[in-house]
Protein backbone atom coordinates (compact mmCIF):
# COMPACT_ATOMS: atom_id res chain seq x y z
CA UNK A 1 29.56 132.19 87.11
CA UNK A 2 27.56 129.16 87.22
CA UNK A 3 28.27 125.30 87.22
CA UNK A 4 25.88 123.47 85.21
CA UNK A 5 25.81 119.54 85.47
CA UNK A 6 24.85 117.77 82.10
CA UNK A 7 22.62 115.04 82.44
CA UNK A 8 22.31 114.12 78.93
CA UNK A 9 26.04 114.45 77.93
CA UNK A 10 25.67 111.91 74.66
CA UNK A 11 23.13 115.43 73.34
CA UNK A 12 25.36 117.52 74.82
CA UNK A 13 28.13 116.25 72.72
CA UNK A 14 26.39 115.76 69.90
CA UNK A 15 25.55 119.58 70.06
CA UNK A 16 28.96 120.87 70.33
CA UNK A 17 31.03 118.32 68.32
CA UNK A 18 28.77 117.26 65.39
CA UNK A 19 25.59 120.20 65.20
CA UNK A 20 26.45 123.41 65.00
CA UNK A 21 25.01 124.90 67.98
CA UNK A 22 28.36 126.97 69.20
CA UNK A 23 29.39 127.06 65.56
CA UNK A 24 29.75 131.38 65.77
CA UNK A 25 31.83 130.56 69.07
CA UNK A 26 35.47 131.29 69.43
CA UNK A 27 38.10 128.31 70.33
CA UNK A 28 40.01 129.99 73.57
CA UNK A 29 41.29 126.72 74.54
CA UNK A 30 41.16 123.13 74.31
CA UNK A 31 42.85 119.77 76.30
CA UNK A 32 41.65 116.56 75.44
CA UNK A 33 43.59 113.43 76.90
CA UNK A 34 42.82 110.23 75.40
CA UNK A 35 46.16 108.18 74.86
CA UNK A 36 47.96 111.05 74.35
CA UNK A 37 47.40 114.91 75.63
CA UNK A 38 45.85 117.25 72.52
CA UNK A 39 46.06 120.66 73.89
CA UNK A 40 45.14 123.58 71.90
CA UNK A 41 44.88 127.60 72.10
CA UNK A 42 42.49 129.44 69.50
CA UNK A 43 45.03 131.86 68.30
CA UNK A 44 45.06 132.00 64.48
CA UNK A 45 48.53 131.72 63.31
CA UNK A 46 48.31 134.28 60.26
CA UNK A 47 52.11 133.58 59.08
CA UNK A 48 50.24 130.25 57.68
CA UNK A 49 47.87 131.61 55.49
CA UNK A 50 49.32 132.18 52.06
CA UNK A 51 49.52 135.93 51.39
CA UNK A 52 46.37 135.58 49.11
CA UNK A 53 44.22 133.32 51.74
CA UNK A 54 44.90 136.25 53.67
CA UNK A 55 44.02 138.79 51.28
CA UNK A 56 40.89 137.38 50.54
CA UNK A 57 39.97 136.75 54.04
CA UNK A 58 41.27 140.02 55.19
CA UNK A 59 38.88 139.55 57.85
CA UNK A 60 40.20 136.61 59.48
CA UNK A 61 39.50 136.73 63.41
CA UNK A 62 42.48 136.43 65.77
CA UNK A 63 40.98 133.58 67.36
CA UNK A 64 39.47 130.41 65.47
CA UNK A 65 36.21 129.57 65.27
CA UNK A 66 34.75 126.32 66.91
CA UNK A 67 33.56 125.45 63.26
CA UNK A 68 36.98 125.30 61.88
CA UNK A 69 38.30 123.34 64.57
CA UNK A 70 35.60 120.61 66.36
CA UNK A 71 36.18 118.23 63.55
CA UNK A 72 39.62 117.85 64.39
CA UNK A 73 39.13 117.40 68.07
CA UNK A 74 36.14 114.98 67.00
CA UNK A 75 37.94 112.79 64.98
CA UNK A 76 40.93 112.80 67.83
CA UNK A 77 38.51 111.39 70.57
CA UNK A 78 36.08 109.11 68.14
CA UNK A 79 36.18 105.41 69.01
CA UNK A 80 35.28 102.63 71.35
CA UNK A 81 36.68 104.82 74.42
CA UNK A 82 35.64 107.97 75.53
CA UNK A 83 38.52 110.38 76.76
CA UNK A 84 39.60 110.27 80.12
CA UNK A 85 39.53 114.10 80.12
CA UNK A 86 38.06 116.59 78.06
CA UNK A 87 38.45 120.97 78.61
CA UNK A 88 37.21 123.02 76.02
CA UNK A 89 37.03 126.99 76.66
CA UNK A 90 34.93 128.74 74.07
CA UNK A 91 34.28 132.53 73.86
CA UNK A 92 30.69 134.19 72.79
CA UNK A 93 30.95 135.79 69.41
CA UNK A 94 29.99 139.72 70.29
CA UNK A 95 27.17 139.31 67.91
CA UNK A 96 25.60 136.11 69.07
CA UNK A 97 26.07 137.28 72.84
CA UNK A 98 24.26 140.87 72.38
CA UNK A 99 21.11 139.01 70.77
CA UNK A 100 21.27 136.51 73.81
CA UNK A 101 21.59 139.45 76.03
CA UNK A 102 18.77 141.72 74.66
CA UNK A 103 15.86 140.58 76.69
CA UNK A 104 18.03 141.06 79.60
CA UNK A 105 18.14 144.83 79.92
CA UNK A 106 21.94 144.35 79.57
CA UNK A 107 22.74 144.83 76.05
CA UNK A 108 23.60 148.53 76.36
CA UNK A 109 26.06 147.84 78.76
CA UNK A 110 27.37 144.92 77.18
CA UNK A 111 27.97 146.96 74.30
CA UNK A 112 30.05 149.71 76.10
CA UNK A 113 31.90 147.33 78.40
CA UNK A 114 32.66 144.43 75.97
CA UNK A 115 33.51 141.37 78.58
CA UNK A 116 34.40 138.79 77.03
CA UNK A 117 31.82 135.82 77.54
CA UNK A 118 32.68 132.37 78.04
CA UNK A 119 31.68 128.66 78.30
CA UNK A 120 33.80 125.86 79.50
CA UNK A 121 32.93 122.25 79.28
CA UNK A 122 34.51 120.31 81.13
CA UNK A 123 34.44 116.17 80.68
CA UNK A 124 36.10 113.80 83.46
CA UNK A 125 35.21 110.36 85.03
CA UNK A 126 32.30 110.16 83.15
CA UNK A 127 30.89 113.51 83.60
CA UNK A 128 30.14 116.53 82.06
CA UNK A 129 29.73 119.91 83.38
CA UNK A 130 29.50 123.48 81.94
CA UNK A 131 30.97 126.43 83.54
CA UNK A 132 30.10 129.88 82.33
CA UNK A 133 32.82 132.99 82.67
CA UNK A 134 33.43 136.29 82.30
CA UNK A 135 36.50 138.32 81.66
CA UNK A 136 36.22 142.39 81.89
CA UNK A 137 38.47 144.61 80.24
CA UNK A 138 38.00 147.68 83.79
CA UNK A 139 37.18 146.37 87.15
CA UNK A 140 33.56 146.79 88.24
CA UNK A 141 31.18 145.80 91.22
CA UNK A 142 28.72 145.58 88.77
CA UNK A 143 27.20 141.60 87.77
CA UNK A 144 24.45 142.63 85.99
CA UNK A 145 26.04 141.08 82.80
CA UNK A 146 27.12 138.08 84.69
CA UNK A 147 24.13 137.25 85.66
CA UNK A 148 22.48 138.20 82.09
CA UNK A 149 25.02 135.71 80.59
CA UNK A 150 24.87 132.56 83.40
CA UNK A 151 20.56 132.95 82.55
CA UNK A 152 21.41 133.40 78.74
CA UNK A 153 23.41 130.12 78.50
CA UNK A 154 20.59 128.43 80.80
CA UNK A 155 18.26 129.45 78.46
CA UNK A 156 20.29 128.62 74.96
CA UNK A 157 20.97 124.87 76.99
CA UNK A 158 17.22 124.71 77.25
CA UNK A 159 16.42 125.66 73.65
CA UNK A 160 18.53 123.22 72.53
CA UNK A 161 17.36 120.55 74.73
CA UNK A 162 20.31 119.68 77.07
CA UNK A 163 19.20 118.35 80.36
CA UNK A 164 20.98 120.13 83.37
CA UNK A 165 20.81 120.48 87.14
């Protein structure tokens, strides 16, 4: 686990409210306080869906994606005042976080153990900080995906251009 201090959070928002940079990401969770307290958990509600939505899209996750949800949480925090706090938990699509974890060594094991991989941003009196996570399905000792994962999201931060200390 690391903490990572934004110091460009106007990019940093941009990236994960308007680009599509965690697009593939899962919403776990989301609290946004502005006037009022938004608070949010990814899991899809299936009994929704229309029984042929759900045919068609027999392959809807459990959890939401970030792309079907950020606009919603955009458009609830847009305007002349930014919100006094902002949490949003996302977890690593298993795709997206093998490819980020293949020049690690640790893909293999990612692969057998499955963690589940997360990022948590995490806005308050005017600051923004990323937290990275892991959740294991066994106990283990072993942090070699942990630290795979805190130096894949360092890098990912990088690529896209987010200044951090």
């Amino acid at each position: 686990m690391i903490l990572l201090k934004i110091t460009d959070i106007k990019s940093a928002m941009a990236h994960l409210l308007v680009r599509g940079s965690f697009d593939t990401f899962y919403l776990d969770s989301a609290d946004v306080t502005t006037f009022v307290n938004l608070s949010m958990r990814g899991r899809r509600n299936r009994m929704w869906y229309d029984s042929d939505v759900q045919e068609e899209n027999g392959s809807l996750s459990e959890l939401v994606r970030w792309e079907e949800i950020k606009s919603m949480i955009f458009s609830f925090i847009k305007g002349d005042r930014t919100p006094t706090t902002m949490k949003i938990a996302l977890k690593a699509d298993d795709e997206w976080a093998e490819n980020m974890l293949k020049t690690s060594g640790v893909a293999g094991k990612y692969l057998e153990q499955k963690p589940d991989l997360f990022v948590h941003f995490r806005y308050e009196q005017n600051r923004l900080c990323v937290v990275t996570g892991i959740s294991y399905r066994q106990f283990t000792m072993d942090k070699q995906i942990e630290f795979a994962w805190d130096e894949a999201v360092r890098q990912y931060f990088r690529q896209l251009g987010i200044a951090f200390f």
